[in-house]
N, C-alpha and C. Protein backbone atom coordinates (compact mmCIF):
# COMPACT_ATOMS: atom_id res chain seq x y z
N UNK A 1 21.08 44.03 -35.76
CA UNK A 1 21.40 43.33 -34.55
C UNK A 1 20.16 43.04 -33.71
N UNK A 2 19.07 44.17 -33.80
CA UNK A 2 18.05 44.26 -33.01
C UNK A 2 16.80 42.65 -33.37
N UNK A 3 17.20 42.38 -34.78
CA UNK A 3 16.76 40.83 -35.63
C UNK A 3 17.51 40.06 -35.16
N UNK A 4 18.57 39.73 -34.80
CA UNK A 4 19.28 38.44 -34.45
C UNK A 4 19.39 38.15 -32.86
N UNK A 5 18.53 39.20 -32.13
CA UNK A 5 18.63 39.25 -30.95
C UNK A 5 16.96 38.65 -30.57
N UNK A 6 16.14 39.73 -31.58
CA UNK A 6 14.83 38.55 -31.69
C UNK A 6 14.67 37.28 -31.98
N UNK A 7 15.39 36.74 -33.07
CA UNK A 7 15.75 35.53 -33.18
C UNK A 7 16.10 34.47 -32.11
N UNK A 8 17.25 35.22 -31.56
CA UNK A 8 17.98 34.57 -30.50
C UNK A 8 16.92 34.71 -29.24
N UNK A 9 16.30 35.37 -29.54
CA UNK A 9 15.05 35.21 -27.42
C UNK A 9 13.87 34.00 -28.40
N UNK A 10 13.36 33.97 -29.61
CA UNK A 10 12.46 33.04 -30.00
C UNK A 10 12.69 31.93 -30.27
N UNK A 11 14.30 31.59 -30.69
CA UNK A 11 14.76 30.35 -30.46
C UNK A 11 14.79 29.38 -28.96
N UNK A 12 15.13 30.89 -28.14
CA UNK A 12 15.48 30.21 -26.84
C UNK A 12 14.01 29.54 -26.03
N UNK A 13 13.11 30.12 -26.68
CA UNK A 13 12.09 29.94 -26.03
C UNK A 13 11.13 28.52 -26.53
N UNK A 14 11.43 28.82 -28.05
CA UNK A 14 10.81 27.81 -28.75
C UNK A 14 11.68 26.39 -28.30
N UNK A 15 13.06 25.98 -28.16
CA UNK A 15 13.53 24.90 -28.14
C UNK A 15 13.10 23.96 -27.23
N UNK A 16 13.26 24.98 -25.83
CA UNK A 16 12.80 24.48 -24.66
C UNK A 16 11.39 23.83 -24.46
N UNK A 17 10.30 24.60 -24.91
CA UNK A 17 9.01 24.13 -24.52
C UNK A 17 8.45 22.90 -25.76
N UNK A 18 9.23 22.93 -27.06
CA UNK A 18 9.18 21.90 -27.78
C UNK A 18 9.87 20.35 -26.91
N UNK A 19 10.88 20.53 -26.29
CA UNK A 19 11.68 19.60 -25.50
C UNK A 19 11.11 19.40 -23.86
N UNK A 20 9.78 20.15 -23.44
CA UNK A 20 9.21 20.24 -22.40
C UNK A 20 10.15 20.74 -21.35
N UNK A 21 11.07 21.61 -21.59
CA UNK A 21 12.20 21.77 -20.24
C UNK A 21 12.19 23.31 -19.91
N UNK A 22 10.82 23.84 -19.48
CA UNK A 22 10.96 25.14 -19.44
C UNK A 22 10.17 24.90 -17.97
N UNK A 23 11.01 25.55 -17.14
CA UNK A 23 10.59 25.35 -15.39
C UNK A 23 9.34 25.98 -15.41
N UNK A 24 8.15 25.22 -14.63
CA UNK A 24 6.82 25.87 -14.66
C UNK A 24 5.77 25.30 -14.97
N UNK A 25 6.52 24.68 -16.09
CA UNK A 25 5.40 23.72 -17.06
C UNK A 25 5.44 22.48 -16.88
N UNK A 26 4.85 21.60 -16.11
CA UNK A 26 4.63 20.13 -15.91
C UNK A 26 3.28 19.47 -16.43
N UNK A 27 3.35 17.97 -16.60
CA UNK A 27 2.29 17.43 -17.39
C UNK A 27 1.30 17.36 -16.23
N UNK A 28 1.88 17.15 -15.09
CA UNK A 28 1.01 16.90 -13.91
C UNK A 28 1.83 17.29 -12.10
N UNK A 29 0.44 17.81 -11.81
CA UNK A 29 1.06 18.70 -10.71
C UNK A 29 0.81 17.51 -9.00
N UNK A 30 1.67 17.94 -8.62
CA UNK A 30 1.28 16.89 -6.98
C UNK A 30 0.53 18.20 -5.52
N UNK A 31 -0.41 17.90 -5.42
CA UNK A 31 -1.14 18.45 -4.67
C UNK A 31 -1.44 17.50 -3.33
N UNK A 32 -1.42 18.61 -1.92
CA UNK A 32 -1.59 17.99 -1.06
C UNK A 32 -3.09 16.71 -1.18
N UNK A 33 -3.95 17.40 -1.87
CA UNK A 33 -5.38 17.00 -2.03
C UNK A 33 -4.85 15.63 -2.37
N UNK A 34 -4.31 15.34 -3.92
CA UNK A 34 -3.66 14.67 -5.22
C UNK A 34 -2.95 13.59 -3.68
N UNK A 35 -1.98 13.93 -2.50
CA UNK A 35 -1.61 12.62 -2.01
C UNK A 35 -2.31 12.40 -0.81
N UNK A 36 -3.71 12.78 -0.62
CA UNK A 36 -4.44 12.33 0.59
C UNK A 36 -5.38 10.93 -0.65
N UNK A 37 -5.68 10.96 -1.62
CA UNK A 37 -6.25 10.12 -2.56
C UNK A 37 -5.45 9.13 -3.07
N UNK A 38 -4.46 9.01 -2.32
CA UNK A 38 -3.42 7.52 -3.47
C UNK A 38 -3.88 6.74 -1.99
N UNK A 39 -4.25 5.64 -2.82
CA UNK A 39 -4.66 4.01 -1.83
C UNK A 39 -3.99 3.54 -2.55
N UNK A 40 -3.98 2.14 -1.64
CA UNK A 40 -2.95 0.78 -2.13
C UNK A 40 -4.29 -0.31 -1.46
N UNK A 41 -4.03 -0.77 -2.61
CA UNK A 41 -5.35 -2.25 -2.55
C UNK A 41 -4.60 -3.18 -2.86
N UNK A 42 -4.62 -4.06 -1.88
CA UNK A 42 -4.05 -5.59 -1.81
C UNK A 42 -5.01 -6.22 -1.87
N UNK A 43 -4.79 -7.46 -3.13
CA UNK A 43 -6.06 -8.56 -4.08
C UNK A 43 -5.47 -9.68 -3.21
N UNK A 44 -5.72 -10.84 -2.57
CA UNK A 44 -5.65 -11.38 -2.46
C UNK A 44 -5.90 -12.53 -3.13
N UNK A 45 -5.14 -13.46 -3.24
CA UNK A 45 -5.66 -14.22 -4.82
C UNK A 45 -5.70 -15.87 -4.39
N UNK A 46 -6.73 -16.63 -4.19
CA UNK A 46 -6.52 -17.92 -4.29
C UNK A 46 -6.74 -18.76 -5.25
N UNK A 47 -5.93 -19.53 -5.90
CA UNK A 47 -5.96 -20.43 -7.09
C UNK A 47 -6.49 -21.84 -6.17
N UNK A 48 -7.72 -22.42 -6.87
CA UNK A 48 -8.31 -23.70 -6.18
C UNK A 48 -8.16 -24.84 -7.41
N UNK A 49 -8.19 -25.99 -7.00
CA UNK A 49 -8.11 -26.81 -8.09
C UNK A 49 -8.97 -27.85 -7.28
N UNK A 50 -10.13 -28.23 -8.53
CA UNK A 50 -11.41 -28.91 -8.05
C UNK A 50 -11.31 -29.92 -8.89
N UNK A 51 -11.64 -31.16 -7.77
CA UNK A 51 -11.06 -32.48 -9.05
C UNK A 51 -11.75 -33.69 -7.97
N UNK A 52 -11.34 -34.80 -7.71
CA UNK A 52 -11.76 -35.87 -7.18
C UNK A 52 -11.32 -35.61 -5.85
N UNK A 53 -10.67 -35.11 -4.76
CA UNK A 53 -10.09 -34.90 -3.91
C UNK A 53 -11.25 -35.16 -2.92
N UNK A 54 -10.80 -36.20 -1.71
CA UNK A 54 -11.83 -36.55 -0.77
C UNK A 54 -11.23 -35.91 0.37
N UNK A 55 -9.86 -35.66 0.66
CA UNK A 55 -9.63 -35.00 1.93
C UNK A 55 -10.05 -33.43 2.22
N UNK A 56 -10.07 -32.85 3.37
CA UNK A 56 -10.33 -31.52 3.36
C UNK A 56 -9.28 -30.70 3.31
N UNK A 57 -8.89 -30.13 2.29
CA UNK A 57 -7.71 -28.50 2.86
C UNK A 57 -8.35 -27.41 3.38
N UNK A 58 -7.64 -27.89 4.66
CA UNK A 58 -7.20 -26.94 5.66
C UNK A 58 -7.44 -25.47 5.44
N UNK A 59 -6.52 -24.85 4.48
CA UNK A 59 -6.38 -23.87 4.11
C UNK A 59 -7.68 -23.23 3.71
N UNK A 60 -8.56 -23.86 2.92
CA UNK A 60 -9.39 -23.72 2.12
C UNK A 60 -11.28 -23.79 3.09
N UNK A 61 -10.95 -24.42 4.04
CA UNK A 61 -12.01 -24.98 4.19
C UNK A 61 -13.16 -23.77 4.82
N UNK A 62 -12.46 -22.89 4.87
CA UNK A 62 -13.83 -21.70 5.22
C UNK A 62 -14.42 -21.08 3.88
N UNK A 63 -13.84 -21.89 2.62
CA UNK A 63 -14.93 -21.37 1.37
C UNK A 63 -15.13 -22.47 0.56
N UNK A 64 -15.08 -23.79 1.32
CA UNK A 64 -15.41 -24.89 0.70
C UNK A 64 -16.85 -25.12 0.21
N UNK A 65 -17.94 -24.58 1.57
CA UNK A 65 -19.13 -24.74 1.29
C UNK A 65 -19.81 -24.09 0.68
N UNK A 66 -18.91 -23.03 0.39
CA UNK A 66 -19.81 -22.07 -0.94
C UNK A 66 -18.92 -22.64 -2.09
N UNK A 67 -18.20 -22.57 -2.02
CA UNK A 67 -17.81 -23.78 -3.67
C UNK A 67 -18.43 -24.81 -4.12
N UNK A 68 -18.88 -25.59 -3.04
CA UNK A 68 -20.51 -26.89 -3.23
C UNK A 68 -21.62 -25.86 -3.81
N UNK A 69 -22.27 -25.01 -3.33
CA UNK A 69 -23.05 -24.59 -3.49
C UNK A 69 -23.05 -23.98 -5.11
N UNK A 70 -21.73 -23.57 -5.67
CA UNK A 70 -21.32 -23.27 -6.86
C UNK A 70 -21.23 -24.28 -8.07
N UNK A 71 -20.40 -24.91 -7.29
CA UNK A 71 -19.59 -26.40 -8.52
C UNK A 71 -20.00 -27.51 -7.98
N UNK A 72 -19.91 -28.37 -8.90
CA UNK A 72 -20.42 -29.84 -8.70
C UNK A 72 -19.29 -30.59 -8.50
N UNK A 73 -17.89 -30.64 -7.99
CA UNK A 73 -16.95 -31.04 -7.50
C UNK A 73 -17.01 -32.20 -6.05
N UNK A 74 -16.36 -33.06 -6.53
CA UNK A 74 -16.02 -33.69 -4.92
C UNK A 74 -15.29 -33.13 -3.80
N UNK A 75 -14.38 -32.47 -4.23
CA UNK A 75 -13.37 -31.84 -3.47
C UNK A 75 -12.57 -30.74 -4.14
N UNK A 76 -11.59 -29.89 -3.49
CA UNK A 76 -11.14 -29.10 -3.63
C UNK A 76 -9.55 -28.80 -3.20
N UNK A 77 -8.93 -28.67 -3.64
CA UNK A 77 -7.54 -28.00 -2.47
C UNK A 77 -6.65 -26.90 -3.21
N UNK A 78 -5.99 -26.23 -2.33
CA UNK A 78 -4.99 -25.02 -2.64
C UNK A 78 -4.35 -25.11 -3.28
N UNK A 79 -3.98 -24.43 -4.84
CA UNK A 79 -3.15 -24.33 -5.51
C UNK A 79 -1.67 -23.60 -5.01
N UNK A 80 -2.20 -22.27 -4.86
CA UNK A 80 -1.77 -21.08 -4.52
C UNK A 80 -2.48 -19.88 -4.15
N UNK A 81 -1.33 -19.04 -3.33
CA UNK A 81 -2.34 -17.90 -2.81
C UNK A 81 -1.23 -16.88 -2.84
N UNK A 82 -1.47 -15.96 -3.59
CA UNK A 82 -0.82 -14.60 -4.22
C UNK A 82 -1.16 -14.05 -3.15
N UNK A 83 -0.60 -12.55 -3.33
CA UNK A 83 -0.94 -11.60 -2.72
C UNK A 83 -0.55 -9.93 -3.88
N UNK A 84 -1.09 -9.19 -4.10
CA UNK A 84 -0.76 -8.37 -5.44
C UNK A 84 -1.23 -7.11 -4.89
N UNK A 85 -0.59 -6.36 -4.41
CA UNK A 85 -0.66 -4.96 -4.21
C UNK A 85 -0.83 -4.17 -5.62
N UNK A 86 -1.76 -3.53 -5.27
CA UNK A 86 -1.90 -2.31 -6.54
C UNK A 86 -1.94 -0.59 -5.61
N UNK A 87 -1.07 0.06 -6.27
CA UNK A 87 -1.00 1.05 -5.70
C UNK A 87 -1.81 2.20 -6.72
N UNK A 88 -3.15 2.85 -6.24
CA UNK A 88 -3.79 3.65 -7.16
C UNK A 88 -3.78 5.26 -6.95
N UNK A 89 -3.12 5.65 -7.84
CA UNK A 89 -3.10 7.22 -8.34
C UNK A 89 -4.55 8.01 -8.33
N UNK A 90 -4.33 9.11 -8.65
CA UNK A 90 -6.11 9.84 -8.29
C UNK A 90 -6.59 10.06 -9.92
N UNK A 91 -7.10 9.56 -10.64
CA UNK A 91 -8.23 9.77 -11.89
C UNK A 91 -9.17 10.33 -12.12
N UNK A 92 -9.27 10.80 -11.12
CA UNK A 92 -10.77 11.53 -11.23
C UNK A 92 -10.94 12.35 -9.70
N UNK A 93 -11.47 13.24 -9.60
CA UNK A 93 -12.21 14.01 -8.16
C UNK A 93 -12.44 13.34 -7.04
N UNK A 94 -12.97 12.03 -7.69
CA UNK A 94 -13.59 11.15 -6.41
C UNK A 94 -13.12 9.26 -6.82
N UNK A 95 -12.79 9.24 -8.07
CA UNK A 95 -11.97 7.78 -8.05
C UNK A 95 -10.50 7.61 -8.15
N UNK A 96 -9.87 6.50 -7.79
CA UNK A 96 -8.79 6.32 -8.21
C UNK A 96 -8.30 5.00 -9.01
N UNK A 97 -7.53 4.94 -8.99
CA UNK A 97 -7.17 3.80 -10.31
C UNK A 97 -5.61 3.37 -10.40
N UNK A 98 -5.63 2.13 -10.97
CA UNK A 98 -3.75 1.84 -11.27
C UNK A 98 -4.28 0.39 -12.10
N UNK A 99 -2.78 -0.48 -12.14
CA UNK A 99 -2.63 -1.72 -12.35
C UNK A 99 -1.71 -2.24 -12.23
N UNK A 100 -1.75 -3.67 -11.86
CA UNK A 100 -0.67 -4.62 -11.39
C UNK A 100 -0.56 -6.21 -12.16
N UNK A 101 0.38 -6.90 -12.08
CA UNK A 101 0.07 -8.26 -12.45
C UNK A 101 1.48 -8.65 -11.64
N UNK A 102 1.16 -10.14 -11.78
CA UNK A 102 2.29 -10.97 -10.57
C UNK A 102 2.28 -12.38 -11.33
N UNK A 103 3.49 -13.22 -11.34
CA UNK A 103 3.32 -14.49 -12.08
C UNK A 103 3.11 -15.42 -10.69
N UNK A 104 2.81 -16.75 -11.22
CA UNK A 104 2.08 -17.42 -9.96
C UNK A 104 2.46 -18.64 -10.67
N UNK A 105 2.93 -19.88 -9.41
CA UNK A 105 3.52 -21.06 -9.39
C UNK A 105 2.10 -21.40 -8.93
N UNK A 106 1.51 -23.09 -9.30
CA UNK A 106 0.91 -23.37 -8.69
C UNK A 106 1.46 -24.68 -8.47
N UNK A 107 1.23 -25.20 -6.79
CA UNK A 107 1.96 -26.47 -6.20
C UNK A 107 2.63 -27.05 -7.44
N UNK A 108 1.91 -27.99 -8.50
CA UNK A 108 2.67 -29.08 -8.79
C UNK A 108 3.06 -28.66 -10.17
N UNK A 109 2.59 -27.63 -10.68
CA UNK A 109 2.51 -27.34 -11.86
C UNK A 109 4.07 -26.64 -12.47
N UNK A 110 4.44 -26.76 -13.67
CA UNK A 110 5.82 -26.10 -14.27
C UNK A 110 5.31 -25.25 -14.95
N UNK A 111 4.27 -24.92 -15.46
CA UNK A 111 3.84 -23.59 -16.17
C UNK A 111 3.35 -22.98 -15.21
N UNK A 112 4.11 -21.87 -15.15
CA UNK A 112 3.27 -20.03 -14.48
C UNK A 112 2.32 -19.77 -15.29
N UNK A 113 1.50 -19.04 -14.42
CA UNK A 113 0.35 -18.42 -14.85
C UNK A 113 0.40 -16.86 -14.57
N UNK A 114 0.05 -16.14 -15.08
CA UNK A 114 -0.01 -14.43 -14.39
C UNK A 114 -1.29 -14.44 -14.34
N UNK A 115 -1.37 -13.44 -13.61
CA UNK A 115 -3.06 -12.61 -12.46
C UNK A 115 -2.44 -10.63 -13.03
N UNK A 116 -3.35 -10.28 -13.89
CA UNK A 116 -3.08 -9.23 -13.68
C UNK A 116 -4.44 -8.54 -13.93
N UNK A 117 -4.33 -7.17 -12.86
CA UNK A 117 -5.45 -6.50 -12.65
C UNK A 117 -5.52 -5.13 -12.85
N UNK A 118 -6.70 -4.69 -13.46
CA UNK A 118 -6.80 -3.38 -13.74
C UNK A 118 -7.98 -2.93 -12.38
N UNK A 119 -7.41 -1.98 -11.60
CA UNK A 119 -8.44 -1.45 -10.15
C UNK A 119 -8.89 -0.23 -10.61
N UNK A 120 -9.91 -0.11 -9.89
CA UNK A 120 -10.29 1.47 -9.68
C UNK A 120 -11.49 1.24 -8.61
N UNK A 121 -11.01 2.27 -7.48
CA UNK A 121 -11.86 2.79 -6.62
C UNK A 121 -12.72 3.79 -6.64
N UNK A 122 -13.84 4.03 -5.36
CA UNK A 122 -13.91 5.38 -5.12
C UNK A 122 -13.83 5.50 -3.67
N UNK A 123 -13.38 6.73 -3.48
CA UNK A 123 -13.00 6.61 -1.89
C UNK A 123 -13.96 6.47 -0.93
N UNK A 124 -15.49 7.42 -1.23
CA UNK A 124 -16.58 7.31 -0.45
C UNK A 124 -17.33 5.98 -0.33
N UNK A 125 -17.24 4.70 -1.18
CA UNK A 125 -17.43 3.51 -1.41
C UNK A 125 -17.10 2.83 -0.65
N UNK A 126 -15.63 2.53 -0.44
CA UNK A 126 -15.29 1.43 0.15
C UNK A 126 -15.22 0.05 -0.42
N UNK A 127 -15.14 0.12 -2.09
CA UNK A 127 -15.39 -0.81 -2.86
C UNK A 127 -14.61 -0.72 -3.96
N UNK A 128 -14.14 -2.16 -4.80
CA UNK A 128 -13.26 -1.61 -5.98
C UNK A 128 -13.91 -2.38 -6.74
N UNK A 129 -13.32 -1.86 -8.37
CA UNK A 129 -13.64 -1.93 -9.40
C UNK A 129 -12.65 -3.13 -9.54
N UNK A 130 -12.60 -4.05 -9.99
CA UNK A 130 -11.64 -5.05 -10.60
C UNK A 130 -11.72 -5.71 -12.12
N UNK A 131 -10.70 -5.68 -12.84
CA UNK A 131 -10.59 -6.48 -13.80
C UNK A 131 -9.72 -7.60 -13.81
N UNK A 132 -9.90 -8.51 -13.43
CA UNK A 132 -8.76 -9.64 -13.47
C UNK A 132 -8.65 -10.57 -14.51
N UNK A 133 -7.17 -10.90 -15.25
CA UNK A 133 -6.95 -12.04 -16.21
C UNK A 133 -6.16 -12.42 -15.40
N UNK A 134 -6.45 -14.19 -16.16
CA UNK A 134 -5.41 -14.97 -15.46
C UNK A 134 -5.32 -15.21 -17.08
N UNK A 135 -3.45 -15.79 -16.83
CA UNK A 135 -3.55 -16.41 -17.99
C UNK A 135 -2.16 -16.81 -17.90
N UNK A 136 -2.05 -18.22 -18.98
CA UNK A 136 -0.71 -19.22 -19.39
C UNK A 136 0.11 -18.04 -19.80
N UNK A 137 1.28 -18.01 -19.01
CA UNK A 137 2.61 -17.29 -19.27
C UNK A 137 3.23 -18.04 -20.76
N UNK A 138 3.30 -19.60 -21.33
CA UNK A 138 4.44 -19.92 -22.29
C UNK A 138 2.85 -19.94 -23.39
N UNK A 139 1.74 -20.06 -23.03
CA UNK A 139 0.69 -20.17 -24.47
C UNK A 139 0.28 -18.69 -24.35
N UNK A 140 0.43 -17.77 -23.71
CA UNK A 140 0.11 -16.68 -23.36
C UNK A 140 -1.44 -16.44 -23.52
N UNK A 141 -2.28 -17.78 -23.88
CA UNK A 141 -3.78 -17.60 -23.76
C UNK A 141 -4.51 -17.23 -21.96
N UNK A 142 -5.05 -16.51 -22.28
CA UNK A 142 -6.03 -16.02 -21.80
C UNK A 142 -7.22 -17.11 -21.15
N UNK A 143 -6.83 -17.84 -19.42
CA UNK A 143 -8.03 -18.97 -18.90
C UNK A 143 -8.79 -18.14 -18.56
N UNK A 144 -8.83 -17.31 -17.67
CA UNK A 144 -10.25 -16.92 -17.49
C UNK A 144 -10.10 -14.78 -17.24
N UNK A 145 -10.89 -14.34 -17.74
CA UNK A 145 -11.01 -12.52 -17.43
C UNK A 145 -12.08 -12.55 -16.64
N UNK A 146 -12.37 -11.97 -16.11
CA UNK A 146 -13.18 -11.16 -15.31
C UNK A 146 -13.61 -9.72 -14.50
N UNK A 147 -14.65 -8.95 -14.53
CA UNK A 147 -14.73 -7.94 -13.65
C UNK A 147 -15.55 -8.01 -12.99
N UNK A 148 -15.61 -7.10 -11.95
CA UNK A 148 -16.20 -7.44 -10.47
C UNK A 148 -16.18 -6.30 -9.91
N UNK A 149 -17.30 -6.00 -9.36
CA UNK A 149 -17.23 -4.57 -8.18
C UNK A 149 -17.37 -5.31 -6.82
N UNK A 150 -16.25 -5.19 -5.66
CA UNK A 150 -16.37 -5.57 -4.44
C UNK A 150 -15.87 -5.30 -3.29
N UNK A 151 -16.55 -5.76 -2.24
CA UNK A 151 -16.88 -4.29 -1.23
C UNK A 151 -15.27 -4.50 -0.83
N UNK A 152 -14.97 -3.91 0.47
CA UNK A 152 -13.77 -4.05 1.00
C UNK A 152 -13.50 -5.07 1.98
N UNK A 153 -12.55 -6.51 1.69
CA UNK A 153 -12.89 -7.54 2.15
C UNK A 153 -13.98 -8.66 2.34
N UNK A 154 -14.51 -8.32 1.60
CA UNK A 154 -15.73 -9.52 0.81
C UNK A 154 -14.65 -10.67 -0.23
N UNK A 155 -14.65 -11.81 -0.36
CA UNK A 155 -14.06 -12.54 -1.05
C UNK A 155 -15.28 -12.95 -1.87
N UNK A 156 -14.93 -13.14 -3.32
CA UNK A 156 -15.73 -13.33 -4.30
C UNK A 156 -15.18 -14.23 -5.15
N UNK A 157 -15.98 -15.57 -5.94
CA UNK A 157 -15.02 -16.63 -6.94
C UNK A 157 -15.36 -15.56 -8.18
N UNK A 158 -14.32 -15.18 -9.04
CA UNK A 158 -14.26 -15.02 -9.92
C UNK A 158 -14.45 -16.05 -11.04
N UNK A 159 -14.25 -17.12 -11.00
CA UNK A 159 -14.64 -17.83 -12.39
C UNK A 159 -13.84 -19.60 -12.25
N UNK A 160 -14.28 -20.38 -13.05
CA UNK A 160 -13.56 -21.66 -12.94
C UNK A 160 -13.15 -21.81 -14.43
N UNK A 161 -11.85 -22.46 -14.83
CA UNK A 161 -11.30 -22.45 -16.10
C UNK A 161 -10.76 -23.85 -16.62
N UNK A 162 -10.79 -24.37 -17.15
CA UNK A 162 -9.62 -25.63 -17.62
C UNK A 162 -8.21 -25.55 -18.57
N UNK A 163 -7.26 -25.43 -18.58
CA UNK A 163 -6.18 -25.42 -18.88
C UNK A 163 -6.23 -25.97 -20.30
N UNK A 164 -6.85 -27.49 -19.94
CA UNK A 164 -6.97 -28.16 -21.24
C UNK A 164 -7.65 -29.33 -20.90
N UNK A 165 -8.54 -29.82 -21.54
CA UNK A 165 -9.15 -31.08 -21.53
C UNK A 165 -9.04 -32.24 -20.25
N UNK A 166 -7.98 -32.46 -20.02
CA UNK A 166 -7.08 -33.24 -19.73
C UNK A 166 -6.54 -32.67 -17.96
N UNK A 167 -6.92 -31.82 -18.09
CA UNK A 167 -6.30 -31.07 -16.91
C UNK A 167 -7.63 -30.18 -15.72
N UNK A 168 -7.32 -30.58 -14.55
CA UNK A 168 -8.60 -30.18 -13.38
C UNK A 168 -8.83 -28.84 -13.74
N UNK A 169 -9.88 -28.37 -13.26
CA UNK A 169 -11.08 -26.97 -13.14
C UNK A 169 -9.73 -26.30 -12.41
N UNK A 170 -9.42 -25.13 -12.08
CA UNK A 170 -8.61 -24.01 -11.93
C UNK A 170 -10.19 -23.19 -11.20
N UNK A 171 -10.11 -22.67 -9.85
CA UNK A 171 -11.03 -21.70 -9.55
C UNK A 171 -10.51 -20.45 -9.13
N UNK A 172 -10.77 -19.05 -9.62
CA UNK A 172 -9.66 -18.72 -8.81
C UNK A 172 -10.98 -17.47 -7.73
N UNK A 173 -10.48 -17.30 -6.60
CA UNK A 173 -11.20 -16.35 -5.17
C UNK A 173 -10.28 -15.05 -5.31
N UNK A 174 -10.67 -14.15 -5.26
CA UNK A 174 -10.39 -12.61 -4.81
C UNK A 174 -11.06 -12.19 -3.61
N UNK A 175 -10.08 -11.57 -2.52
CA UNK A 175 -10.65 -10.58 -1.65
C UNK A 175 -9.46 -9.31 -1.39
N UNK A 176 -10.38 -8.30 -1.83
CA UNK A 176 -9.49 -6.72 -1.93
C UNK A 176 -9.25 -6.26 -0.52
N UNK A 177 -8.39 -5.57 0.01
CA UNK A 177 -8.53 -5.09 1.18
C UNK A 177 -7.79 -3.62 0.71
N UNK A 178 -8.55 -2.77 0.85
CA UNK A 178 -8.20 -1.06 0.78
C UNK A 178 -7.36 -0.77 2.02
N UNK A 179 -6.48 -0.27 1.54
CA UNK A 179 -5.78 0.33 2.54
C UNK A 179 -5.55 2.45 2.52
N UNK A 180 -6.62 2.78 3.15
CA UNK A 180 -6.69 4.01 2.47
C UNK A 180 -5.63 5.15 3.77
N UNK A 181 -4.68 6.13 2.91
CA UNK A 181 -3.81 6.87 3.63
C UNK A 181 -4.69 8.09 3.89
């Protein structure tokens, strides 16, 4: 009896921690420290489309003149302007990290595009790490990737792309704003 009773305490023990359900044991613990380090970084995202356009947008026109200074374009105007919260977990002692993506209409266009980003901060910085793709939701190709380290609220062009031959420059602007708890 004194064997089937050993049995019976090594079964009980073994089932549980094979099935992870033994109180005590977690993959990851929440520490006061662990939620003074979760930030939420909002990307701000502007899609530009640079083509023959002689009028000025409005919208646009406080990063028009560094787009001259960039591209050889006549003009410029607003596609769209996202907004993509990423909420980042703690990775490390002193960085943190997550990822997000968001699909995106632009004015005239019937194909979506997604923006999705891989972040990582560090808190003493004041600056994030960014990886951004954009890319055709129905060709699922890939217009433009990019990474970027930038400060907090600095807007930066990430890159200009063409769709297809046939179709205007795509620019797209990022500016991060940390929101640290």
């Amino acid at each position: 009896m004194t064997e089937t009773v050993r049995r019976s305490i090594r079964f009980a023990l073994i089932v549980p921690l094979a099935l992870g359900l033994v109180p005590g044991f977690a993959s990851g613990q929440e520490t006061e420290d662990a939620a003074e380090t979760v930030q939420n970084v909002q990307l701000i995202f502007h899609l530009v489309e640079a083509d023959g356009f002689t009028d000025d947008d409005p919208e646009i026109s406080d990063v028009v003149a560094e787009l001259r200074k960039l591209f050889n374009f006549q003009g410029y105007r607003l596609l769209s302007t996202s907004i993509l919260n990423v909420g980042l977990a703690r990775t490390s002692n002193v960085s943190v990290g997550g990822t997000g993506s968001q699909r995106i209409f632009a004015d005239d266009s019937e194909t979506p595009l997604t923006i999705q980003a891989e972040v990582s901060a560090r808190r003493s910085a004041r600056t994030v790490r960014a990886k951004v793709t954009l890319t055709d939701v129905f060709s699922r190709w890939s217009l433009l990737e990019a990474s970027v380290t930038i400060r907090d609220g600095q807007r930066v062009v990430l890159g200009s792309t063409r769709r297809s031959a046939e179709e205007p420059v795509l620019i797209l602007i990022v500016t991060p704003r940390i929101d640290p708890t």
